[in-house]
Protein backbone atom coordinates (compact mmCIF):
# COMPACT_ATOMS: atom_id res chain seq x y z
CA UNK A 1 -32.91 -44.77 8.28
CA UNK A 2 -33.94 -48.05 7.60
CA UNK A 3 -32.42 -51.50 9.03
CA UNK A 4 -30.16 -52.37 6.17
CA UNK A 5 -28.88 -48.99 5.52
CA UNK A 6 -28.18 -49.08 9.56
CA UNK A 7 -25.91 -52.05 8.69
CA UNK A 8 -24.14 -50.93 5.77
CA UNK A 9 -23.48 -47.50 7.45
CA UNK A 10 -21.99 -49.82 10.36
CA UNK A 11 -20.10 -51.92 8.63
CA UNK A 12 -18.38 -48.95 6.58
CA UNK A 13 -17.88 -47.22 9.82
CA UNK A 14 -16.16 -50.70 11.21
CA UNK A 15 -14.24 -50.67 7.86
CA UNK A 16 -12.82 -47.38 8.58
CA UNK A 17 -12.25 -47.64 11.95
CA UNK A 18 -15.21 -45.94 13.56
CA UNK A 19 -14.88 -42.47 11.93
CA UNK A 20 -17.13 -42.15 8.91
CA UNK A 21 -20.03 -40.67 9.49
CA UNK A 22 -23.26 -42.86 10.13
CA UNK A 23 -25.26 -39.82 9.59
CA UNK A 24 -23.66 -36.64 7.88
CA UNK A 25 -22.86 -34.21 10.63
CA UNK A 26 -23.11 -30.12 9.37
CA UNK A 27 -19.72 -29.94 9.96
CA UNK A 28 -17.41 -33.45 8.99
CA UNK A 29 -14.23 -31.68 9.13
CA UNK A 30 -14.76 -31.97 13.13
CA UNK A 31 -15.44 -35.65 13.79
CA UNK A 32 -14.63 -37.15 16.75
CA UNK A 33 -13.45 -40.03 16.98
CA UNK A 34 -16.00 -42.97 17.97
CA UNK A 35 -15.47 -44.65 21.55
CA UNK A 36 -15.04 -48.27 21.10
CA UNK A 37 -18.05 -48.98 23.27
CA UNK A 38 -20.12 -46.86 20.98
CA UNK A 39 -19.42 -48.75 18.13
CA UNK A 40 -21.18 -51.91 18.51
CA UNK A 41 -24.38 -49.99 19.38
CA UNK A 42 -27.16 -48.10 17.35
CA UNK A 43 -25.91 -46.09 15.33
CA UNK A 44 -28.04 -42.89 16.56
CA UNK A 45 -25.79 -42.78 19.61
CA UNK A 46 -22.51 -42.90 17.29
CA UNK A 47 -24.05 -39.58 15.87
CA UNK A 48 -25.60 -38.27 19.01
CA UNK A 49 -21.73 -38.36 20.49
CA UNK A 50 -20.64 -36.75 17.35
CA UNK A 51 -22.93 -34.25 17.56
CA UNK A 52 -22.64 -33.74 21.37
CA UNK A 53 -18.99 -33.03 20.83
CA UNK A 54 -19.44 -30.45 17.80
CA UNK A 55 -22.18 -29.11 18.76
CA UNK A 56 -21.50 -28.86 23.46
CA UNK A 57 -18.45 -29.11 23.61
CA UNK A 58 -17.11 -26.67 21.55
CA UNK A 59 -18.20 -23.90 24.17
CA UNK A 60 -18.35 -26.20 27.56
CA UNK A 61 -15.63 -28.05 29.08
CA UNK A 62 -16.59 -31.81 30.18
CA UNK A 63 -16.18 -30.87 33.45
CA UNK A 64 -19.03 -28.80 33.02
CA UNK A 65 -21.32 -30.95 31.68
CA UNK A 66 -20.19 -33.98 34.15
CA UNK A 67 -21.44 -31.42 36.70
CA UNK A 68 -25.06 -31.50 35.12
CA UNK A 69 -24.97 -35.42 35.81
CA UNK A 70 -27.61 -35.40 38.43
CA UNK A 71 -30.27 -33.48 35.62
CA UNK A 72 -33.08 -35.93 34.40
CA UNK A 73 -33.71 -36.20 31.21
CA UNK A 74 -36.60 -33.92 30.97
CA UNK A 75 -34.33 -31.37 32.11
CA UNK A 76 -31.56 -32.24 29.93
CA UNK A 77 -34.36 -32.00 26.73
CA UNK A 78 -34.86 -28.90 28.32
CA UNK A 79 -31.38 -27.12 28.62
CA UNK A 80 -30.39 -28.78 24.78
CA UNK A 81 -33.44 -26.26 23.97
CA UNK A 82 -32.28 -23.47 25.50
CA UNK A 83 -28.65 -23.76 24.23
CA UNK A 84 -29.92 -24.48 20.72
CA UNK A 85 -31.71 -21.01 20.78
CA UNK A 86 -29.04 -19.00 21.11
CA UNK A 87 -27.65 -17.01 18.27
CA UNK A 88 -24.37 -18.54 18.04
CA UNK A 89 -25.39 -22.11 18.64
CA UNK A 90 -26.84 -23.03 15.01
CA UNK A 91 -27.43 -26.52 17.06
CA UNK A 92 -30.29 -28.08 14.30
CA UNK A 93 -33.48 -30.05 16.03
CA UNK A 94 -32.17 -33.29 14.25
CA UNK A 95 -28.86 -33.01 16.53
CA UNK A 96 -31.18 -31.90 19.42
CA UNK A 97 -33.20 -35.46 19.31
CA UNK A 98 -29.58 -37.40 18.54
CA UNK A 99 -27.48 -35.18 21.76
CA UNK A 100 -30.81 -36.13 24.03
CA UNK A 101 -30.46 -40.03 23.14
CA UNK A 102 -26.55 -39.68 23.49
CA UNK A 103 -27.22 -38.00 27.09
CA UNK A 104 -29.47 -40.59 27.83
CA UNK A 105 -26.58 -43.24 27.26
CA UNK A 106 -24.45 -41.53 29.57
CA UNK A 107 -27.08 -41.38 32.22
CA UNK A 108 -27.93 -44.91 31.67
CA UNK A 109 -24.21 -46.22 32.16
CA UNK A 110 -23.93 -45.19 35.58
CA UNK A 111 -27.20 -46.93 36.45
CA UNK A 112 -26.73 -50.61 38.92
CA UNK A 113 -26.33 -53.51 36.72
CA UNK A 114 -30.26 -54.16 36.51
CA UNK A 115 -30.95 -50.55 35.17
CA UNK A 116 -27.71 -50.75 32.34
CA UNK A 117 -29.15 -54.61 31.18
CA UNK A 118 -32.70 -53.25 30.59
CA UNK A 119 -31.49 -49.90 28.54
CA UNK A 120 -29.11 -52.36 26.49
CA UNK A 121 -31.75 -54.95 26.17
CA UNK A 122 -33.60 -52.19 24.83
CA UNK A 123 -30.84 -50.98 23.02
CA UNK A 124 -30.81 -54.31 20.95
CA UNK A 125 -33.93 -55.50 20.66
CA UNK A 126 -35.30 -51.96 19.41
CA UNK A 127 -33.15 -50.98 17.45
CA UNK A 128 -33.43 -54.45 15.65
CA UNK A 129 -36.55 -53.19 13.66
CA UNK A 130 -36.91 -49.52 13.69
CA UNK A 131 -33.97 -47.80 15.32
CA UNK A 132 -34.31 -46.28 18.82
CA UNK A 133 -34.51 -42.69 17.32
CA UNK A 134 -38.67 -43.72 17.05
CA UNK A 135 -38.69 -44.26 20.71
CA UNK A 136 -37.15 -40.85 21.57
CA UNK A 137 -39.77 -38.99 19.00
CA UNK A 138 -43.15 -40.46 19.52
CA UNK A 139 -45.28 -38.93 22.41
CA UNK A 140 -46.45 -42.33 23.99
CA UNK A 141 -48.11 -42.14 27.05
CA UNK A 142 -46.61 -44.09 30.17
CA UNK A 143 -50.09 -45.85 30.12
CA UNK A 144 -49.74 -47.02 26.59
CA UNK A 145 -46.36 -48.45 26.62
CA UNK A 146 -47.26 -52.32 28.27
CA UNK A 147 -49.65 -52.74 25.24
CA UNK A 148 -46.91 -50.77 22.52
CA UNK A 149 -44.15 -53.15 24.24
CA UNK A 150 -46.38 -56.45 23.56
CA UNK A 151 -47.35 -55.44 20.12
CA UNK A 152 -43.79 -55.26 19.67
CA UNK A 153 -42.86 -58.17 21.32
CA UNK A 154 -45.51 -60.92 19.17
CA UNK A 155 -44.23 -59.11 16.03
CA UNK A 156 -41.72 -61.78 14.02
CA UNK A 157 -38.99 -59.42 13.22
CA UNK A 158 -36.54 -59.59 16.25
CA UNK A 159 -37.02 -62.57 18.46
CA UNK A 160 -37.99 -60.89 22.05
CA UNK A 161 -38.39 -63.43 25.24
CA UNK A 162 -40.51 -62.58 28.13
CA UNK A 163 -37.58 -61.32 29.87
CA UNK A 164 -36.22 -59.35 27.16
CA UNK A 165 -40.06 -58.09 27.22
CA UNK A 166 -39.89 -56.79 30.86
CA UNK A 167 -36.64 -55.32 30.68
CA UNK A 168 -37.84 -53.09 27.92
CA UNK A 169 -40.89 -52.12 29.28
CA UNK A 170 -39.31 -51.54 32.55
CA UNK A 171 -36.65 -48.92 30.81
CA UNK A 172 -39.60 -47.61 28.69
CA UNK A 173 -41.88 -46.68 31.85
CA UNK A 174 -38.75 -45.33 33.43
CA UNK A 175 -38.12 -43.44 30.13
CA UNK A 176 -41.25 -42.33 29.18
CA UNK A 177 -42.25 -40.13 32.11
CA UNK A 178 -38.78 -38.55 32.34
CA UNK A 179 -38.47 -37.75 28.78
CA UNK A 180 -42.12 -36.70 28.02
CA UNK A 181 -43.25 -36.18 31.37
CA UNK A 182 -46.50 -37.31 30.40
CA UNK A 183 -48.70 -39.95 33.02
């Protein structure tokens, strides 16, 4: 989804309160309502806790999945796999990528005050061109993501400082081998 249709699906959603749909779930007669924090972030997350809830939730408690806090996120990618193949689960691999980025907000929020500023940083600045979703689905290396961070930074689109800068690569390198698990 591109920038501007980002910030019309936003705004509508702000319009109405947080529930439409910023993506079309497979089933909209079960929305959940949208936190409040969730609403002034990318929109991915907004359906990534949509589709958490319709898709996890209708078979686990929360209690249950607060007790798989301590997975990384490797292993979370890993168990949203395994749940999605069951019969019954009919969990599609869009929702998959958008549950994985929603899990990875909730691991990020209990992170010290260093960790949650470079996610958000992140968050923001990323987002600001090309949505965070690209992050989560391209394969990058942990050795290629100080030069894909730099590119990013010296392009005009979203104004990035050097300290913006480290605080995204800093969540990136943290990101990148947990997620992809590649060196």
């Amino acid at each position: 989804m591109t920038r501007p249709l980002r910030l019309a699906a936003a705004l509508i959603a702000g319009l109405l309160g947080g529930t439409a749909l910023l993506l079309a779930p497979t089933r909209a007669a079960q929305v959940e309502p949208l936190p409040e924090e969730l609403r002034r972030l990318p929109s991915e997350l907004g359906y990534g806790y949509r589709a958490f809830h319709r898709q996890c939730v209708k078979c686990h408690t929360m209690d249950r999945v607060n007790e798989q806090d301590d997975l990384t996120l490797r292993q979370w990618r890993d168990l949203i796999g395994k749940m999605a193949s069951k019969d019954d689960a009919q969990i599609p691999p869009r929702d998959q990528r958008y549950i994985l980025m929603y899990v990875e907000h909730r691991r990020n929020a209990r992170l010290d005050a260093e960790g949650k500023q470079q996610y958000l940083t992140f968050l923001d600045r990323c987002d600001g061109c090309h949505g965070i979703g690209l992050v989560y689905e391209r394969r990058v290396p942990r050795a290629e993501w100080p030069e894909t961070v730099s590119r990013m930074a010296r392009k005009g689109g979203v104004k990035i400082t050097p300290t913006d800068e480290a605080s995204i690569l800093a969540y990136t390198l943290r990101m990148a081998e947990d997620l992809f698990g590649l060196e």
